[in-house]
PDB file of N, CA and C in Angstrom:
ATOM      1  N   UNK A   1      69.643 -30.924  -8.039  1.00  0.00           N
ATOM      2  CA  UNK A   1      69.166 -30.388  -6.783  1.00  0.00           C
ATOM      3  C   UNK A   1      69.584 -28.925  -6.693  1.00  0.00           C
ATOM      4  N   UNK A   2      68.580 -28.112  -5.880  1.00  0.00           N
ATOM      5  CA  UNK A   2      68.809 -26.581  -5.823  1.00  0.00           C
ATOM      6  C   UNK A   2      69.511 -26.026  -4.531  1.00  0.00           C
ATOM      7  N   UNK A   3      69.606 -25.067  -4.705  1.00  0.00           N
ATOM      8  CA  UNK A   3      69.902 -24.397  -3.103  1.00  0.00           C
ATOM      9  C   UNK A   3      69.095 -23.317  -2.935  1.00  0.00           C
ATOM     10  N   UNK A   4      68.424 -22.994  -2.378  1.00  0.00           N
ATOM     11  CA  UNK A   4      67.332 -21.942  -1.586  1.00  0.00           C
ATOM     12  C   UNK A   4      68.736 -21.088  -0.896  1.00  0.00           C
ATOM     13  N   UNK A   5      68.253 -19.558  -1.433  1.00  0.00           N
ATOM     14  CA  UNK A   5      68.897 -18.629  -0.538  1.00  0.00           C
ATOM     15  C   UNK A   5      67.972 -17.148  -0.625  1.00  0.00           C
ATOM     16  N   UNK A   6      68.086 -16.759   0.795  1.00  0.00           N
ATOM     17  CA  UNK A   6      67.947 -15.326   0.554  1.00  0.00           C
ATOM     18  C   UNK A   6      69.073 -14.102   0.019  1.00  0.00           C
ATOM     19  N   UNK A   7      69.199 -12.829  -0.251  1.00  0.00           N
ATOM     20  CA  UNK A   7      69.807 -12.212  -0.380  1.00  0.00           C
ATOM     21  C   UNK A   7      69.213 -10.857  -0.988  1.00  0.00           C
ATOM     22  N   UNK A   8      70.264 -10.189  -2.003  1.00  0.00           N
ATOM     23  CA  UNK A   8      70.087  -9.056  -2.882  1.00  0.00           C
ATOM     24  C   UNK A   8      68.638  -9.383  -2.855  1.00  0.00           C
ATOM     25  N   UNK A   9      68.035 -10.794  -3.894  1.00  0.00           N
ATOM     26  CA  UNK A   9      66.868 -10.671  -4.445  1.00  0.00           C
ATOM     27  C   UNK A   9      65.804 -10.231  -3.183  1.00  0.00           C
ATOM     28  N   UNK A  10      65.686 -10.033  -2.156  1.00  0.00           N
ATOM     29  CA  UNK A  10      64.595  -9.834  -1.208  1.00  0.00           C
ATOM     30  C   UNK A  10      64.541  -8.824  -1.100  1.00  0.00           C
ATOM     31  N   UNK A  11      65.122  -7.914  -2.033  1.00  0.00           N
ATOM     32  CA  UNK A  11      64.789  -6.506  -1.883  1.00  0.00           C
ATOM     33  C   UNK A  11      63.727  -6.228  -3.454  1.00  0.00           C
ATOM     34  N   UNK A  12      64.287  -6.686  -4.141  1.00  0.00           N
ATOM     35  CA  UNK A  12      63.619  -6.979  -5.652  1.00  0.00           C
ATOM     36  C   UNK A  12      62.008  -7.242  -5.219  1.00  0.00           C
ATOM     37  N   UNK A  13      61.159  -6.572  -6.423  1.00  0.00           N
ATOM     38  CA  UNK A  13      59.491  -6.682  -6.931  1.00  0.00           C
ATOM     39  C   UNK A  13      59.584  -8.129  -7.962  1.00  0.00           C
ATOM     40  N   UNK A  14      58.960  -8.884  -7.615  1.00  0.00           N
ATOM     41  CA  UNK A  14      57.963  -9.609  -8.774  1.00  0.00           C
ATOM     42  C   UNK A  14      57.214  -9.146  -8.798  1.00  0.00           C
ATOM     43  N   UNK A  15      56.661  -8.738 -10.530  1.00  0.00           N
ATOM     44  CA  UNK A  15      55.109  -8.681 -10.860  1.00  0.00           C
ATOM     45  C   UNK A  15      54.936  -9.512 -11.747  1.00  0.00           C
ATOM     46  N   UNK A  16      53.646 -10.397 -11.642  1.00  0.00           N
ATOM     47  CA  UNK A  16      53.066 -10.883 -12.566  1.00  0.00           C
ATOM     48  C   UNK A  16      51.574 -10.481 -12.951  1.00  0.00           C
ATOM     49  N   UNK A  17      51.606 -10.653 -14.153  1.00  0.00           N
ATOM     50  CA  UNK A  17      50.187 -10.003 -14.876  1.00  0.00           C
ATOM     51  C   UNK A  17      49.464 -10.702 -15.918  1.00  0.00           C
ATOM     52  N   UNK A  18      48.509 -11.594 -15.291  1.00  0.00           N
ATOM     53  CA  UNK A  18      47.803 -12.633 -16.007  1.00  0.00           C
ATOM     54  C   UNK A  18      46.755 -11.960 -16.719  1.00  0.00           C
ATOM     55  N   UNK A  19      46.554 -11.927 -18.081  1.00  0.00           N
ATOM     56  CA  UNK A  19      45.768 -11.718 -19.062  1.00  0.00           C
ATOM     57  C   UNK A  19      44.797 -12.268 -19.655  1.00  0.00           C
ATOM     58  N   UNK A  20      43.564 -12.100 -19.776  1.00  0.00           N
ATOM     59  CA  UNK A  20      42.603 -12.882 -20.795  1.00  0.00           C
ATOM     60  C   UNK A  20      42.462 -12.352 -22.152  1.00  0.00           C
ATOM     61  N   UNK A  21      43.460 -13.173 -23.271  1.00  0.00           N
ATOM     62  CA  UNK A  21      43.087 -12.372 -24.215  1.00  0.00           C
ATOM     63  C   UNK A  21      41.673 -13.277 -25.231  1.00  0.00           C
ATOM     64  N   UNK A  22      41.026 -11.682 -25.591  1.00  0.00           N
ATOM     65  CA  UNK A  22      39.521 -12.265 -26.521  1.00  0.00           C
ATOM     66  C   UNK A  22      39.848 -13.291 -27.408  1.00  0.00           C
ATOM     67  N   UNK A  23      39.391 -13.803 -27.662  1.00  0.00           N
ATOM     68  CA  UNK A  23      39.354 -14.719 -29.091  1.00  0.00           C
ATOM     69  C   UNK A  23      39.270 -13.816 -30.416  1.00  0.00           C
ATOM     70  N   UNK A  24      40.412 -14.186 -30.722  1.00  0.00           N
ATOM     71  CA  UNK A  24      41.008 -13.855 -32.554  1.00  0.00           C
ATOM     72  C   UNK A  24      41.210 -12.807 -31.683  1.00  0.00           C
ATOM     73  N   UNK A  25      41.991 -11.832 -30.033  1.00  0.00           N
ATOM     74  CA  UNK A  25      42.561 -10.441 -30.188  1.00  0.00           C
ATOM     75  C   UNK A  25      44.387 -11.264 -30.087  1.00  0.00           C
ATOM     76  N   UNK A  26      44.739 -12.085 -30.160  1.00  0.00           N
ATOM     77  CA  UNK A  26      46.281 -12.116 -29.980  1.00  0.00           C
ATOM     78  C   UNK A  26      46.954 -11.525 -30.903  1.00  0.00           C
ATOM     79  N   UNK A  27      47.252 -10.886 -31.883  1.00  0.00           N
ATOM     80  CA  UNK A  27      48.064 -10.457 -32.653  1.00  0.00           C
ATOM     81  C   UNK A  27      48.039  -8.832 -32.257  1.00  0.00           C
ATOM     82  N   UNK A  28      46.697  -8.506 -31.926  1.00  0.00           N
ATOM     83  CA  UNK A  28      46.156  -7.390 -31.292  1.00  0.00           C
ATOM     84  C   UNK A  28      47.598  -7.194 -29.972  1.00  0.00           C
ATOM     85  N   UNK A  29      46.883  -8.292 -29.238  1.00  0.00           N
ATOM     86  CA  UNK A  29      47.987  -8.287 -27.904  1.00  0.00           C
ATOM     87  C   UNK A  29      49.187  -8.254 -28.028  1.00  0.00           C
ATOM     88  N   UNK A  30      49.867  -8.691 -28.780  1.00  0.00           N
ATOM     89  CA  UNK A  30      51.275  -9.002 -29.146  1.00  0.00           C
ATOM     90  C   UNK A  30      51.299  -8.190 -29.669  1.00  0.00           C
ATOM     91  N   UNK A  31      51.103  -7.162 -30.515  1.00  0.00           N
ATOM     92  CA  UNK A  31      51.751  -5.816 -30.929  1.00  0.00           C
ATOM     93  C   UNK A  31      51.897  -4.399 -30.054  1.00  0.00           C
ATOM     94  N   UNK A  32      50.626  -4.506 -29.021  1.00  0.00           N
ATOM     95  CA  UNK A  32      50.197  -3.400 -28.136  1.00  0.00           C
ATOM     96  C   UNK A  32      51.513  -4.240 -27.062  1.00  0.00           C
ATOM     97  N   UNK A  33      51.795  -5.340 -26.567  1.00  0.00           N
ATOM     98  CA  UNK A  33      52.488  -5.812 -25.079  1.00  0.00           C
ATOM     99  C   UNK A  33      54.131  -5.339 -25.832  1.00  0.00           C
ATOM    100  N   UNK A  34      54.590  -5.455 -27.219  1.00  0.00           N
ATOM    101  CA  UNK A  34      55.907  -5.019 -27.718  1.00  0.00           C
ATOM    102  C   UNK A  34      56.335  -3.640 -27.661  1.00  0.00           C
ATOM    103  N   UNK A  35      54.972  -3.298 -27.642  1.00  0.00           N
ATOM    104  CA  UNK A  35      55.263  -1.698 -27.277  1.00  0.00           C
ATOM    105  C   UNK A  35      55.840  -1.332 -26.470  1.00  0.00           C
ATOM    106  N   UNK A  36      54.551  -1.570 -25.089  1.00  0.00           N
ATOM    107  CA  UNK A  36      55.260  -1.675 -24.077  1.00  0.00           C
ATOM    108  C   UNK A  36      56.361  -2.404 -23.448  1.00  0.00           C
ATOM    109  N   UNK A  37      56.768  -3.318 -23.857  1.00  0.00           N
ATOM    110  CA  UNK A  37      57.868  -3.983 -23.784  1.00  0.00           C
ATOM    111  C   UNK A  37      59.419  -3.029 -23.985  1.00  0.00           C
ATOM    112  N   UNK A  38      59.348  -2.636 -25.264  1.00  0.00           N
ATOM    113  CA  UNK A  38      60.424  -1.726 -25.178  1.00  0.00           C
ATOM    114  C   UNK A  38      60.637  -0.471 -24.703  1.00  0.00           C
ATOM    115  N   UNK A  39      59.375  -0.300 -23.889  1.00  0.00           N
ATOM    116  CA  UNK A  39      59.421   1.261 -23.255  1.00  0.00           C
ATOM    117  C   UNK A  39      59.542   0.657 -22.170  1.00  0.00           C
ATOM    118  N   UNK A  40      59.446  -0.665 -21.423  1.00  0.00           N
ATOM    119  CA  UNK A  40      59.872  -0.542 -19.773  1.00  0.00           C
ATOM    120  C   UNK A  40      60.891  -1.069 -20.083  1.00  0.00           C
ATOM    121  N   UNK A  41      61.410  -1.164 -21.092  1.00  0.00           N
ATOM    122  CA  UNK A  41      63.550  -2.171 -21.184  1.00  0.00           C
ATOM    123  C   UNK A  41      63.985  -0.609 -20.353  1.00  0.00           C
ATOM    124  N   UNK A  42      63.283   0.232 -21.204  1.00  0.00           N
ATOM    125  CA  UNK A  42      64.732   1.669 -21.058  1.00  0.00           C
ATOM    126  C   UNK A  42      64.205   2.685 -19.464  1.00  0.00           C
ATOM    127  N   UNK A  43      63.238   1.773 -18.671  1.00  0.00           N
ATOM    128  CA  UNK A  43      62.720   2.290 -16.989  1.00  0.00           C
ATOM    129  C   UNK A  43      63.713   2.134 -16.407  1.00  0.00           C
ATOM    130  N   UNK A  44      64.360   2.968 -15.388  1.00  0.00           N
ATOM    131  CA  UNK A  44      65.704   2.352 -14.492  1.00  0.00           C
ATOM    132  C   UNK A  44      64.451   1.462 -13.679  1.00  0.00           C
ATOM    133  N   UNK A  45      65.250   0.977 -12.937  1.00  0.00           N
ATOM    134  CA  UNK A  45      65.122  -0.002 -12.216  1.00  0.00           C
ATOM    135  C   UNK A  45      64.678  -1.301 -12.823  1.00  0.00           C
ATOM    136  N   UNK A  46      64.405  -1.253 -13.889  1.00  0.00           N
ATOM    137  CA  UNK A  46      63.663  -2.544 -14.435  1.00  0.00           C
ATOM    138  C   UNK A  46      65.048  -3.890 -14.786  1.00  0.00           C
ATOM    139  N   UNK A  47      64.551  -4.689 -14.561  1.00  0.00           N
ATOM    140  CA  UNK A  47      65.398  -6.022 -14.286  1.00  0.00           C
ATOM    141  C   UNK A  47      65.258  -7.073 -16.210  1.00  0.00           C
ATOM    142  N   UNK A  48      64.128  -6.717 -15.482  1.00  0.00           N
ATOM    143  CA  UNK A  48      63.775  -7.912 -17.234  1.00  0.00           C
ATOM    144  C   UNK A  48      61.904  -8.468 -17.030  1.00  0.00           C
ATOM    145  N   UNK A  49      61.771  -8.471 -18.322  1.00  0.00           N
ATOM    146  CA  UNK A  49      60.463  -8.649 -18.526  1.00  0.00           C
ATOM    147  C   UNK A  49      60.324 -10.411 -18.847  1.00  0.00           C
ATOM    148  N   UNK A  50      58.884 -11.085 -18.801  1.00  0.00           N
ATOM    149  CA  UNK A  50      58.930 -12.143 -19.823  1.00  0.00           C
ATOM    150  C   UNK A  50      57.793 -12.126 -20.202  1.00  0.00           C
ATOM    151  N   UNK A  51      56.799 -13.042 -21.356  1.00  0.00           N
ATOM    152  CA  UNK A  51      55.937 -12.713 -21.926  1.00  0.00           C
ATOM    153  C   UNK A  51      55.698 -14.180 -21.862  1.00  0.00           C
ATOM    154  N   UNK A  52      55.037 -14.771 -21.265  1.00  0.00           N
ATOM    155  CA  UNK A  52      54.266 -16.515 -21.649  1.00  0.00           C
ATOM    156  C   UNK A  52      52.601 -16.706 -22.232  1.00  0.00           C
ATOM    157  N   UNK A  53      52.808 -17.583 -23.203  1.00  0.00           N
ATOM    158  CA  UNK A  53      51.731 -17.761 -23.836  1.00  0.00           C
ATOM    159  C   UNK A  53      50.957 -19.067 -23.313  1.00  0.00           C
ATOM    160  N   UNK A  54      49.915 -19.437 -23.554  1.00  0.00           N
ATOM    161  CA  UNK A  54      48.912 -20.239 -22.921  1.00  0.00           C
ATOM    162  C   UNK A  54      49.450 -21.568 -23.887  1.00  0.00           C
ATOM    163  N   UNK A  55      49.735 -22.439 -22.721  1.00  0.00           N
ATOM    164  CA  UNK A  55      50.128 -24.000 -23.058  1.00  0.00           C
ATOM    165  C   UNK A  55      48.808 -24.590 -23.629  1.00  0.00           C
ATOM    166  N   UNK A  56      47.844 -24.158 -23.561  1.00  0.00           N
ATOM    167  CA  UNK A  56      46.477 -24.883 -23.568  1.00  0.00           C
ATOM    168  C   UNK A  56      45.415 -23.853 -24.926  1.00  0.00           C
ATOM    169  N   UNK A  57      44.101 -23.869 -24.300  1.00  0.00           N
ATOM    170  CA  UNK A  57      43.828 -22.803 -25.079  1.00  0.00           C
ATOM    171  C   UNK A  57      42.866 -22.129 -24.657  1.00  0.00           C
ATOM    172  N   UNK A  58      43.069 -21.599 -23.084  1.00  0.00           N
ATOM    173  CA  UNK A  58      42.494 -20.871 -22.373  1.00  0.00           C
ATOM    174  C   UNK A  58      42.887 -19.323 -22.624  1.00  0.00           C
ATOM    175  N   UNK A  59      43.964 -18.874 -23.314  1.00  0.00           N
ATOM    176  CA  UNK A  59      43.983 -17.874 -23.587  1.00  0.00           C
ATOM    177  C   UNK A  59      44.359 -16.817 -22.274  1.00  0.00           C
ATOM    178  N   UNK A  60      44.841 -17.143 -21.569  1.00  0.00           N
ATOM    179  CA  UNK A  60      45.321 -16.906 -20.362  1.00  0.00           C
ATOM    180  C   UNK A  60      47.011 -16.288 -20.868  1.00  0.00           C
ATOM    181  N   UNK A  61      47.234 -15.571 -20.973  1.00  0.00           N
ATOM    182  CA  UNK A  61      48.875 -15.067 -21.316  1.00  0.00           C
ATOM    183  C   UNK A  61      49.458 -14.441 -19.932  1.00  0.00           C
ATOM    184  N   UNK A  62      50.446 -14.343 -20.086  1.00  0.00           N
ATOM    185  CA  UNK A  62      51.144 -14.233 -18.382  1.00  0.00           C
ATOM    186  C   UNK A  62      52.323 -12.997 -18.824  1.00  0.00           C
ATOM    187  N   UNK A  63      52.613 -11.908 -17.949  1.00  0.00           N
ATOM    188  CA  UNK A  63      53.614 -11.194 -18.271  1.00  0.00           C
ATOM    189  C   UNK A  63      54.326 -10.969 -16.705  1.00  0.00           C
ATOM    190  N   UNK A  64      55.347 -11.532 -16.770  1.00  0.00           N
ATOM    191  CA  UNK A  64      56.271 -11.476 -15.394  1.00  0.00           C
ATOM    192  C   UNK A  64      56.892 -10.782 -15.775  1.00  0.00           C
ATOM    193  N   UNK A  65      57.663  -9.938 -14.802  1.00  0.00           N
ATOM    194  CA  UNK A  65      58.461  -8.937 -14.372  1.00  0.00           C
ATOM    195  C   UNK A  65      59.335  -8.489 -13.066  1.00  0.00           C
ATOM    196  N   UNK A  66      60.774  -8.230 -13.258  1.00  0.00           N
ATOM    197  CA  UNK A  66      61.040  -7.706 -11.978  1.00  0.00           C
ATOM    198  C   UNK A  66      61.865  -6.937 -12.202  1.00  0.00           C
ATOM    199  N   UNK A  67      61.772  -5.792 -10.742  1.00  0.00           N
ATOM    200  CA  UNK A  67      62.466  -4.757 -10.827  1.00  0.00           C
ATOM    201  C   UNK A  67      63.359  -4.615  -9.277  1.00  0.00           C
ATOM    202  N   UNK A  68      64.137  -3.750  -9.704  1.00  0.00           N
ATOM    203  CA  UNK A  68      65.528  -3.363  -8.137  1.00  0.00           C
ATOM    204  C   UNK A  68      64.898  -3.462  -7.010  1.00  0.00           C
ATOM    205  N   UNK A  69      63.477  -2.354  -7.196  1.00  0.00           N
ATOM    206  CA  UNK A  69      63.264  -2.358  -5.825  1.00  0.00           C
ATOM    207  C   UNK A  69      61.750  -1.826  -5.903  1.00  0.00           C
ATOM    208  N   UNK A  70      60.726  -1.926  -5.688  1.00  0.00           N
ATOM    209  CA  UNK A  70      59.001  -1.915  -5.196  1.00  0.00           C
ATOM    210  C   UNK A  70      58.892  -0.214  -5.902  1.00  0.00           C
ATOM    211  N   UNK A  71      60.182   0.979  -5.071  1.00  0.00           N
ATOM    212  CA  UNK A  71      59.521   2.488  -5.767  1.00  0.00           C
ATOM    213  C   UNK A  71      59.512   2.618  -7.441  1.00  0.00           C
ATOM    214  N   UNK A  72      60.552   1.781  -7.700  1.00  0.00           N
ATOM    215  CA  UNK A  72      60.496   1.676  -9.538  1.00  0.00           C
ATOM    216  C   UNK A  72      59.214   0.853  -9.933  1.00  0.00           C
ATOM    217  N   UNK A  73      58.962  -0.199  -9.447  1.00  0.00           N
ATOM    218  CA  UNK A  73      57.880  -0.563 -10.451  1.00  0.00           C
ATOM    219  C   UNK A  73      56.752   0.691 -10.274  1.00  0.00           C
ATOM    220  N   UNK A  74      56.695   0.830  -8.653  1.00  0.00           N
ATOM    221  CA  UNK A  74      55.556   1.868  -9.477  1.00  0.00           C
ATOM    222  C   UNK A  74      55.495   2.946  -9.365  1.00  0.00           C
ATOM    223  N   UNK A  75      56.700   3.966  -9.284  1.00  0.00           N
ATOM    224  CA  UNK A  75      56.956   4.972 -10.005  1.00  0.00           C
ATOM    225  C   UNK A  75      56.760   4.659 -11.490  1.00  0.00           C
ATOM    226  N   UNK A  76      57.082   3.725 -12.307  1.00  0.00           N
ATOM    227  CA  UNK A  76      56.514   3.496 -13.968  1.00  0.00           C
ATOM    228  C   UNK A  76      55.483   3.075 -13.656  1.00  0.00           C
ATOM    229  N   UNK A  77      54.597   2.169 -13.134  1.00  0.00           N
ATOM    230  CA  UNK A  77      53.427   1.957 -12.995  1.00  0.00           C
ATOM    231  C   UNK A  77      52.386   3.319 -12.899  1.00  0.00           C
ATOM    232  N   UNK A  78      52.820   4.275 -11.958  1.00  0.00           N
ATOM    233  CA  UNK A  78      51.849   5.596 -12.128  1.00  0.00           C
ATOM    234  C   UNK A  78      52.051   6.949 -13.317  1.00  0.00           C
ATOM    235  N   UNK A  79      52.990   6.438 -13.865  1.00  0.00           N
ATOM    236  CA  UNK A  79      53.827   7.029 -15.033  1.00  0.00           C
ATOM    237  C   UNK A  79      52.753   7.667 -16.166  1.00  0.00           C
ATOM    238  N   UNK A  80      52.721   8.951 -16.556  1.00  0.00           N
ATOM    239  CA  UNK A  80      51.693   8.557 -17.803  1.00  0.00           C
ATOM    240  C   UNK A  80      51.994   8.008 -19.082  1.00  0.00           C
ATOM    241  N   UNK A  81      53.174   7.619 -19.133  1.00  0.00           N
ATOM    242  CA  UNK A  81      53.603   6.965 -20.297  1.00  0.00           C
ATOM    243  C   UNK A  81      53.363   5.469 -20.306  1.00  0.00           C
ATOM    244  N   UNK A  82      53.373   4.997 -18.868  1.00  0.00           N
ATOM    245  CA  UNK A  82      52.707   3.322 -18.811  1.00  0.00           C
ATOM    246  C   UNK A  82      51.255   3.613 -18.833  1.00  0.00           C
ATOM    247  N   UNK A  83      50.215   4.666 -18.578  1.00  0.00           N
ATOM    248  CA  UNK A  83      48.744   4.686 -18.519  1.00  0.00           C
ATOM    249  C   UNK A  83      48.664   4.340 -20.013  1.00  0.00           C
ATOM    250  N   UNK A  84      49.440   5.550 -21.109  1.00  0.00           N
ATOM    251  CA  UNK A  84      48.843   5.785 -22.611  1.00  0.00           C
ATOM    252  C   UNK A  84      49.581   4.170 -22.962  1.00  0.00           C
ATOM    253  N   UNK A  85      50.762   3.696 -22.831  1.00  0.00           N
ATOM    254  CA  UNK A  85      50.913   2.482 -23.314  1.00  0.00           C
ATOM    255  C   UNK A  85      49.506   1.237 -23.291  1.00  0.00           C
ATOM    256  N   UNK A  86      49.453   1.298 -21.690  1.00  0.00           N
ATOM    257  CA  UNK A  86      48.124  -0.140 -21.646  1.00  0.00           C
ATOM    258  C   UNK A  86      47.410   0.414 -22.059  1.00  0.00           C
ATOM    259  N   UNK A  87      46.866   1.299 -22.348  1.00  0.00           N
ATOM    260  CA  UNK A  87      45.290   1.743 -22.318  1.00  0.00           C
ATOM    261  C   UNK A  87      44.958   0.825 -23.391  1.00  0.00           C
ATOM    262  N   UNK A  88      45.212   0.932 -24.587  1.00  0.00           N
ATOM    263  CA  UNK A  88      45.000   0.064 -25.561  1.00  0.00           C
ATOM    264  C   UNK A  88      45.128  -1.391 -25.357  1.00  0.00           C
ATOM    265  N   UNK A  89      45.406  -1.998 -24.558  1.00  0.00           N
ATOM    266  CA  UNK A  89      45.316  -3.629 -24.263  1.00  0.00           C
ATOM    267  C   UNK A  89      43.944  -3.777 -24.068  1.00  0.00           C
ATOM    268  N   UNK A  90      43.214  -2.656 -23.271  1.00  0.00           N
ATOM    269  CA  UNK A  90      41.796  -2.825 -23.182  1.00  0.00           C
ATOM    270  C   UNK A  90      40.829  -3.610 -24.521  1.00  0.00           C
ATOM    271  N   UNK A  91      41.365  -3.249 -25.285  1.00  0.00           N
ATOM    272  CA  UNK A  91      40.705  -3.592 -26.842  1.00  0.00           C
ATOM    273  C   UNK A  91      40.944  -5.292 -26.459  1.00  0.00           C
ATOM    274  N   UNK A  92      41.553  -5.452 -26.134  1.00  0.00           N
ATOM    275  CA  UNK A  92      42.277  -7.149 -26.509  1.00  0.00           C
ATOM    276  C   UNK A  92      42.210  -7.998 -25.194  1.00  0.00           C
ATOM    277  N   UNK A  93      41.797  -7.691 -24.364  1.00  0.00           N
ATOM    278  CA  UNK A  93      41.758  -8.532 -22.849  1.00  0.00           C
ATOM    279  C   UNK A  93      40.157  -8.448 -22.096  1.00  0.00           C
ATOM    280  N   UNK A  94      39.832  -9.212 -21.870  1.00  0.00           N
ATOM    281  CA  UNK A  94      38.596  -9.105 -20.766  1.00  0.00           C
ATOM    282  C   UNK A  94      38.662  -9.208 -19.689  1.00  0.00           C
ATOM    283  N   UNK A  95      39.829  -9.142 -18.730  1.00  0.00           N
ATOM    284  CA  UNK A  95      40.037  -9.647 -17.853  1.00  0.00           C
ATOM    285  C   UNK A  95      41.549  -9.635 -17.360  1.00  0.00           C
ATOM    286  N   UNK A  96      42.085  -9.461 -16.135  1.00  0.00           N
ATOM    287  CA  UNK A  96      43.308  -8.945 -16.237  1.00  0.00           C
ATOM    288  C   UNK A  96      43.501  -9.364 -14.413  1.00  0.00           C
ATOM    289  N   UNK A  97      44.617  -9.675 -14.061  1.00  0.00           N
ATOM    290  CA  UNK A  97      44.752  -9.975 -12.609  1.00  0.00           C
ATOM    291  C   UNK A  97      46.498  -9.533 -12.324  1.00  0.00           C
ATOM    292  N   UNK A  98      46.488  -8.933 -11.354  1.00  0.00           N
ATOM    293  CA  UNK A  98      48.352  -8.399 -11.219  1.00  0.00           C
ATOM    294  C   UNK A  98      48.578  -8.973  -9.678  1.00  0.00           C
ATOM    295  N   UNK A  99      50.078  -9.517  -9.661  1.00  0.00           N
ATOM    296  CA  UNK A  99      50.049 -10.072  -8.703  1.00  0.00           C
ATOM    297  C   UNK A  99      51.553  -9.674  -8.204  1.00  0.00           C
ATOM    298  N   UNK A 100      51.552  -8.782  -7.059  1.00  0.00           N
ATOM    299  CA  UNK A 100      53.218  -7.828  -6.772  1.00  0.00           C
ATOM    300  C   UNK A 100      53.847  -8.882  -5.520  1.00  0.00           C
ATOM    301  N   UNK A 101      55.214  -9.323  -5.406  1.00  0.00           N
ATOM    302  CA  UNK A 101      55.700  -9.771  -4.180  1.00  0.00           C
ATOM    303  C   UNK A 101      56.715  -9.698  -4.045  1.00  0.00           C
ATOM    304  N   UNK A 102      57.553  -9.504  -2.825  1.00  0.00           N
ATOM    305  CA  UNK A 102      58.956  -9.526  -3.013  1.00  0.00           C
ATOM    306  C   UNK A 102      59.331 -11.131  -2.653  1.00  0.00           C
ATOM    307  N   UNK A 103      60.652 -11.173  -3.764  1.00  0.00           N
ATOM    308  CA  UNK A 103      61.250 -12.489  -3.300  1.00  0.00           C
ATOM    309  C   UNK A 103      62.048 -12.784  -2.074  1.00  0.00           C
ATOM    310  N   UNK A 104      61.615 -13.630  -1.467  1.00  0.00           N
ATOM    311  CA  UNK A 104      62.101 -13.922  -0.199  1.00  0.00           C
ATOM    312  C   UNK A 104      63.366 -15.415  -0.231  1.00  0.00           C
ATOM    313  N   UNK A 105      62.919 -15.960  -0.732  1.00  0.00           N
ATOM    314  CA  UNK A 105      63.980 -17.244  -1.107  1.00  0.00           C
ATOM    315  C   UNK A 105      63.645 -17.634  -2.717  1.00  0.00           C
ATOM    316  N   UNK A 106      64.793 -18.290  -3.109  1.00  0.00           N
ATOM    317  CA  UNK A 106      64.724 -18.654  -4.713  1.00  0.00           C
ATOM    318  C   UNK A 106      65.587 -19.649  -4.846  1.00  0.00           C
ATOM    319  N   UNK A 107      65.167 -20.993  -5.438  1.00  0.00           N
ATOM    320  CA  UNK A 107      66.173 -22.505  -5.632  1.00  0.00           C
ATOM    321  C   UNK A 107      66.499 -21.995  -7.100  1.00  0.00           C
ATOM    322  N   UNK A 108      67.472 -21.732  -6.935  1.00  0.00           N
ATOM    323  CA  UNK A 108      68.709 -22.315  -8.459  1.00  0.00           C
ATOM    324  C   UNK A 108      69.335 -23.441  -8.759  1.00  0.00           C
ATOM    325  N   UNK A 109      69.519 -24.295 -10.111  1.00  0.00           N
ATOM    326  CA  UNK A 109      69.994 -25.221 -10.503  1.00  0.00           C
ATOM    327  C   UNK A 109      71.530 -25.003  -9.986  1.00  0.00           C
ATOM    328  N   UNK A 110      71.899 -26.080  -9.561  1.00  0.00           N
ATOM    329  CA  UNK A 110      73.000 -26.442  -9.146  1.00  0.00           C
ATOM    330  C   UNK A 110      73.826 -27.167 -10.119  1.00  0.00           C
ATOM    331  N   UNK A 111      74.886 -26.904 -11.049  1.00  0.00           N
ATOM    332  CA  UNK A 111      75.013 -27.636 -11.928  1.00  0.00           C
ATOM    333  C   UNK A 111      76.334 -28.842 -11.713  1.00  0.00           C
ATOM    334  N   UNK A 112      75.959 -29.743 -12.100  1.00  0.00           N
ATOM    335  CA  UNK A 112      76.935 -30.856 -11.396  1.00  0.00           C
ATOM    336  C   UNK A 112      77.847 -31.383 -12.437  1.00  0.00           C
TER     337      UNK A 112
END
């Protein structure tokens, strides 16, 4: 069982960024998302990235993210160093959906 709390985190950005990648572009994707991957490790404010792949085979890939606080994500978000990074995902996605929120409550494992 968890415990729901607010705190620190309600000041914190989630982003998530659901992807369609083409058929036969994943290796494409996965070399262009590592890129960027190690250029937002070294963004202040950035918290931690994750990268999920499609349980199925919809091809749907997921990239969550969070950062300190809403002006960092997109201060790097309007960055031109995050424009020239994605630009090239274009090659490899048809389709793309971003989804920003702050956390308001979060259940953690309680370990017994």
């Amino acid at each position: 069982m968890g415990t729901a709390h607010s705190g620190p985190s309600a000041d914190k950005l989630s982003v998530v960024f659901a992807v369609h990648v083409i058929e036969g572009g994943e290796q494409g994707f996965l070399e262009v998302y590592d890129r960027i991957r190690k250029s937002v490790a070294r963004t202040p404010g950035h918290i931690i990235d994750r990268l999920g792949e499609p349980a199925d085979d919809s091809r749907q890939w997921v990239i969550t993210s969070e950062w300190e606080t809403p002006e960092h994500f997109f201060a790097w978000q309007q960055s031109e160093e995050h424009r020239s990074l994605v630009a090239p995902l274009r090659k490899w996605v048809d389709s793309t959906q971003s989804l920003r929120f702050r956390v308001v409550k979060e259940t953690v494992r309680v370990k017994s």
